[in-house]
N, C-alpha and C. Protein backbone atom coordinates (compact mmCIF):
# COMPACT_ATOMS: atom_id res chain seq x y z
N UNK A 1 145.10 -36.39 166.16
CA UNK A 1 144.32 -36.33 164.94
C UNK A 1 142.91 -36.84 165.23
N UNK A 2 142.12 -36.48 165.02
CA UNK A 2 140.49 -36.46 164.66
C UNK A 2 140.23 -37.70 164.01
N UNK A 3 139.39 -38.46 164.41
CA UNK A 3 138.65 -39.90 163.94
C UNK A 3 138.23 -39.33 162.62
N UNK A 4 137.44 -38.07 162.65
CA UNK A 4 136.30 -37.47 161.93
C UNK A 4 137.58 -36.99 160.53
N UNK A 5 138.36 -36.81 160.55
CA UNK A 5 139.40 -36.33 158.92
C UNK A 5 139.38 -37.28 158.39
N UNK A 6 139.51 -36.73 157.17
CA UNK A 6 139.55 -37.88 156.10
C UNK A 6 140.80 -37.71 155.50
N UNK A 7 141.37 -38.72 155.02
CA UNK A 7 142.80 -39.20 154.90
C UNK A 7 142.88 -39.58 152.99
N UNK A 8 141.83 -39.26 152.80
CA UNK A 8 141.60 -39.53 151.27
C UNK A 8 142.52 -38.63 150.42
N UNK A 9 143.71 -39.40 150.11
CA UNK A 9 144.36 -38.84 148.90
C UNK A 9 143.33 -37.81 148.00
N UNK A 10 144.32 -37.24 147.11
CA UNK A 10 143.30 -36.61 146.06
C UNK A 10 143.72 -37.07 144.92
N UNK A 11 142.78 -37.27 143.88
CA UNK A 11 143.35 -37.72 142.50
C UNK A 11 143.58 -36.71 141.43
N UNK A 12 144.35 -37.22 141.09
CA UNK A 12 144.58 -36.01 139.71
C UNK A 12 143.26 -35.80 138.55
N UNK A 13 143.17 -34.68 138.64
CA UNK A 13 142.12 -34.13 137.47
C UNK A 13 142.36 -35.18 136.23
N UNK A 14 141.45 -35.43 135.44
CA UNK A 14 141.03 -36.27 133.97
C UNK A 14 141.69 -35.37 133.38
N UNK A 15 142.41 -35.91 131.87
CA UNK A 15 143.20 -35.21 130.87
C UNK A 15 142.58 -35.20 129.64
N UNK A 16 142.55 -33.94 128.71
CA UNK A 16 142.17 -34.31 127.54
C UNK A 16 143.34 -35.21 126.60
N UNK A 17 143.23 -36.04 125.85
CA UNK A 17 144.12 -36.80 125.17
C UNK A 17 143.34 -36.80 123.69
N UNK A 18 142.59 -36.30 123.30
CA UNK A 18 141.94 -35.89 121.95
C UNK A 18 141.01 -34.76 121.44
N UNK A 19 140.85 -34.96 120.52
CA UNK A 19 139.73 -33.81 119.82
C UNK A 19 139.11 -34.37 118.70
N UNK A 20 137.57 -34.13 118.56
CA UNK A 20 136.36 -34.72 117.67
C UNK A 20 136.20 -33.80 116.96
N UNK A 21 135.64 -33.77 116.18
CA UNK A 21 135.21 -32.83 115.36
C UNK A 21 133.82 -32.82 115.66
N UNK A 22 133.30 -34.28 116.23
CA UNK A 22 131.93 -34.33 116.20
C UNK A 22 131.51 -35.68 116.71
N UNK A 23 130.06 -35.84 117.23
CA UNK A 23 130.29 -37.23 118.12
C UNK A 23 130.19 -38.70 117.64
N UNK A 24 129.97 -38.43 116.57
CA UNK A 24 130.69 -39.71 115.28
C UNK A 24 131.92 -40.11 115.46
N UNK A 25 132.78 -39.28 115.39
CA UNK A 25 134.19 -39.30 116.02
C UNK A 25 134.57 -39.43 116.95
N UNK A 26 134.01 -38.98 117.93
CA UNK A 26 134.60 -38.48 119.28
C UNK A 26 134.20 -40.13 119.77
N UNK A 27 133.13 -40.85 119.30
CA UNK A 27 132.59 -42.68 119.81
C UNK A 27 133.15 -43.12 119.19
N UNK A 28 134.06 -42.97 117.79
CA UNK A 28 135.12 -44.15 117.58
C UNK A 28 136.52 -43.86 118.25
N UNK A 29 136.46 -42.89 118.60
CA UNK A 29 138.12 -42.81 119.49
C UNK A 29 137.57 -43.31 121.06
N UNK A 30 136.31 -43.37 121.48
CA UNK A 30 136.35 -43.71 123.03
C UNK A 30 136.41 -45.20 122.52
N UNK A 31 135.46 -46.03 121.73
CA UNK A 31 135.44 -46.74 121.03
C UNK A 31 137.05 -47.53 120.85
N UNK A 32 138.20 -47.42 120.43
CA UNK A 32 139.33 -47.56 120.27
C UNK A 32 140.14 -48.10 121.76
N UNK A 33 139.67 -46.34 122.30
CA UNK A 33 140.12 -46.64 124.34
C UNK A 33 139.85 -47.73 124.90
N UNK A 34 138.21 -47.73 124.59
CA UNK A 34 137.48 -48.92 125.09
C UNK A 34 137.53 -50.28 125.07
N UNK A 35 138.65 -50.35 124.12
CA UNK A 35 138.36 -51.84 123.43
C UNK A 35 140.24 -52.26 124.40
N UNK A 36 140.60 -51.11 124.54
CA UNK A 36 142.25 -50.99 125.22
C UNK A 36 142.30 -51.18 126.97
N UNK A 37 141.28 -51.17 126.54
CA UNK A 37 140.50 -51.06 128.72
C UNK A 37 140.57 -49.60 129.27
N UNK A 38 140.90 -48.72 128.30
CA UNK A 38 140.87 -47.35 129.15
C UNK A 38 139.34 -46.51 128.90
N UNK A 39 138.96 -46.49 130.36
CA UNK A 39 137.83 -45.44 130.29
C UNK A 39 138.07 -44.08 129.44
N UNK A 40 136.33 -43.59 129.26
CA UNK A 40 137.21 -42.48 128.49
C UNK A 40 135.84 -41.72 128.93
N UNK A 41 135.46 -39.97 128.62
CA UNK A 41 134.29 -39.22 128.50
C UNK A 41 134.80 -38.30 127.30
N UNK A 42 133.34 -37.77 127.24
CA UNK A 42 133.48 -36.78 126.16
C UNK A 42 132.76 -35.32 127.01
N UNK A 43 133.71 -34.08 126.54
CA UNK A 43 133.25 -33.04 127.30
C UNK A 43 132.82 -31.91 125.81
N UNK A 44 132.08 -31.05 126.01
CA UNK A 44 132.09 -30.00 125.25
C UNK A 44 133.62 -28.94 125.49
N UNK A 45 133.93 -28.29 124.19
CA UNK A 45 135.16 -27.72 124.63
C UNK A 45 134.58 -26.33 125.11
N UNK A 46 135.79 -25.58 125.80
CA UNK A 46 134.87 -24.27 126.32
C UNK A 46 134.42 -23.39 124.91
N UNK A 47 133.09 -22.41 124.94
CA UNK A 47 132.73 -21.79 123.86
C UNK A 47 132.21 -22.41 123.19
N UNK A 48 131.80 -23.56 123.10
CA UNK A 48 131.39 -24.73 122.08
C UNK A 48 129.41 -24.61 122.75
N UNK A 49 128.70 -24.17 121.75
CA UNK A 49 127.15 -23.82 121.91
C UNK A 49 126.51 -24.96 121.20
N UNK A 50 126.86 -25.39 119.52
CA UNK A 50 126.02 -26.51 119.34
C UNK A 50 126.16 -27.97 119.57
N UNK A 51 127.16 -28.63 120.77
CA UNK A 51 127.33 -29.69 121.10
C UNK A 51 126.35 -30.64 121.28
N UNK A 52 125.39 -30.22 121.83
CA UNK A 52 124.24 -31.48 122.24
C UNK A 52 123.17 -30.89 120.65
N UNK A 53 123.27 -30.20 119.88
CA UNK A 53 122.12 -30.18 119.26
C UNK A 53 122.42 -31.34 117.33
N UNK A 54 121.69 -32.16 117.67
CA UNK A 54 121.71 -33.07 116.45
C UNK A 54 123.47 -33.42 116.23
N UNK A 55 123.93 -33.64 117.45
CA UNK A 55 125.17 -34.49 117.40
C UNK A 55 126.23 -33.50 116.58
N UNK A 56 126.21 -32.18 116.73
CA UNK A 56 126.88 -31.53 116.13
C UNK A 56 128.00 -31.15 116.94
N UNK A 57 129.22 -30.36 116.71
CA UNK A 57 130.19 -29.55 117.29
C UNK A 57 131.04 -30.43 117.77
N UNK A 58 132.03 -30.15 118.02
CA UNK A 58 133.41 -30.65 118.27
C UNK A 58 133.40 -31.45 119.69
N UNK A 59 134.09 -31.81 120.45
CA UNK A 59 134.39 -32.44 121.90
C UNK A 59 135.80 -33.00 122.26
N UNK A 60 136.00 -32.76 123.33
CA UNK A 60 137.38 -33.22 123.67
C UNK A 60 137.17 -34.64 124.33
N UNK A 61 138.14 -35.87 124.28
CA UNK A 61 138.35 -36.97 124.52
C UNK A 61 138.69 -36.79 126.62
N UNK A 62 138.44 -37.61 127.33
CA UNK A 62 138.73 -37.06 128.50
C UNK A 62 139.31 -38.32 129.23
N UNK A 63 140.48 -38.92 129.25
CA UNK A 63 140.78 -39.94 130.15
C UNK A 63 141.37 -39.75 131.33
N UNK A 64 141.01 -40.50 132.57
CA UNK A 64 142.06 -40.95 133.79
C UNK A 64 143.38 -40.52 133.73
N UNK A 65 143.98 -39.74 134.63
CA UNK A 65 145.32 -38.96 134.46
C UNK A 65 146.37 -39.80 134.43
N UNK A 66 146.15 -41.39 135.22
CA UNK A 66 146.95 -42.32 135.35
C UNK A 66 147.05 -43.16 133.63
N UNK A 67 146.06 -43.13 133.09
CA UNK A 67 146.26 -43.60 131.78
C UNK A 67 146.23 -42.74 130.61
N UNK A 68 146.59 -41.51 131.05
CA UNK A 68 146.79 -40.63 129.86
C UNK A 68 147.89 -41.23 128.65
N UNK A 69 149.18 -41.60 129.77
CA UNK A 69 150.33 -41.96 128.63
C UNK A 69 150.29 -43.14 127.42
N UNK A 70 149.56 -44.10 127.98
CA UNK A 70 148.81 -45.37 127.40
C UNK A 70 147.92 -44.92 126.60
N UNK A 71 146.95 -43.80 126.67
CA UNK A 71 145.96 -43.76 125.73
C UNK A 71 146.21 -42.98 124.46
N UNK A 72 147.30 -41.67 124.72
CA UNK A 72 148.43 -41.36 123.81
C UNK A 72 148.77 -42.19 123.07
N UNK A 73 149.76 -43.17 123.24
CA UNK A 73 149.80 -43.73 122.37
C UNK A 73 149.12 -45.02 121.75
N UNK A 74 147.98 -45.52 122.50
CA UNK A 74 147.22 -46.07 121.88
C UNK A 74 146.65 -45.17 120.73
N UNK A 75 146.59 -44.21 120.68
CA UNK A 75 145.61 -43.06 119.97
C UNK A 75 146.72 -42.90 118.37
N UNK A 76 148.19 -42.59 118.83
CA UNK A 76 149.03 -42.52 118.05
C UNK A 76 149.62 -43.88 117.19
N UNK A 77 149.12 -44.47 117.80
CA UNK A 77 149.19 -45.95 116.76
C UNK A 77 148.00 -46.23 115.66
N UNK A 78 146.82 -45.30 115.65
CA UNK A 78 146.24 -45.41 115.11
C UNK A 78 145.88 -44.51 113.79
N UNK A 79 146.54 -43.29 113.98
CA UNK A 79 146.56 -42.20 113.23
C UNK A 79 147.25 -42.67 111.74
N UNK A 80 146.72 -41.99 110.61
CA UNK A 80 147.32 -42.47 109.79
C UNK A 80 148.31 -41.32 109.04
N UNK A 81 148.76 -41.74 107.87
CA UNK A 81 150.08 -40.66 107.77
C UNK A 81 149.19 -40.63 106.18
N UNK A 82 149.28 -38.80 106.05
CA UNK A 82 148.19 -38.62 105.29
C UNK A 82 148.91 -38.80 103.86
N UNK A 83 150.58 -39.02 103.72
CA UNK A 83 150.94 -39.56 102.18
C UNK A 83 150.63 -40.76 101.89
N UNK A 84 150.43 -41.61 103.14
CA UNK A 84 149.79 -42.60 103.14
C UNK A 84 148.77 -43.20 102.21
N UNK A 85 148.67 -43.18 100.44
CA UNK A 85 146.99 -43.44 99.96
C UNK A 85 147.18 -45.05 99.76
N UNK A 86 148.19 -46.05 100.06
CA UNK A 86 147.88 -47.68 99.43
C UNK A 86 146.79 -48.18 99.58
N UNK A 87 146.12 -47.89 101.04
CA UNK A 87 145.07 -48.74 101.72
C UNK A 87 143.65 -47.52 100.74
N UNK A 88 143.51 -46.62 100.12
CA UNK A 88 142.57 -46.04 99.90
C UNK A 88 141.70 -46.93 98.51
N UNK A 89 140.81 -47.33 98.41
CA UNK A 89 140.23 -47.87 96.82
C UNK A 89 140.73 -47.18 96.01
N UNK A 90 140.58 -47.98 94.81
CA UNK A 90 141.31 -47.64 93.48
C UNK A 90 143.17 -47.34 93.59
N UNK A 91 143.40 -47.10 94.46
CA UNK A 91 145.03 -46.83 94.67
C UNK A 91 145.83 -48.36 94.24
């Protein structure tokens, strides 16, 4: 074997583990990750044209393949259940 090869594992591709509607959203769910210790990015989804213009268009959540399962359900602990209204004012 060759001095010169490299022996570097490969890592698994980043996973989407969410969806924004918009980047208001899409920074309180990295926001959430973040605070959990899991890195996170935000990508445009494919077909998606007004993403960068005035913070508009949707984006997918993008974490580490090793902490996908953790950020799942960090993500799912947070969701709320929409019969859910006690916590809403006036309720």
């Amino acid at each position: 074997m060759s001095i010169f090869r490299s022996r570097r594992e490969r890592t698994p591709e980043p996973v989407k583990v969410a969806f924004a509607q918009n980047e208001t959203e899409a920074e309180m769910i990295q926001g959430i990750l973040r605070d959990q210790g899991i890195p996170s990015m935000t990508r445009k989804p494919e077909g998606s044209f007004m993403t960068d213009l005035f913070a508009m268009g949707s984006r997918d959540i993008i974490v580490p393949a090793a902490a996908e399962e953790k950020a799942i359900e960090i993500l799912d602990s947070h969701r709320r259940d929409p019969d859910d209204t006690d916590d809403l004012p006036g309720s």
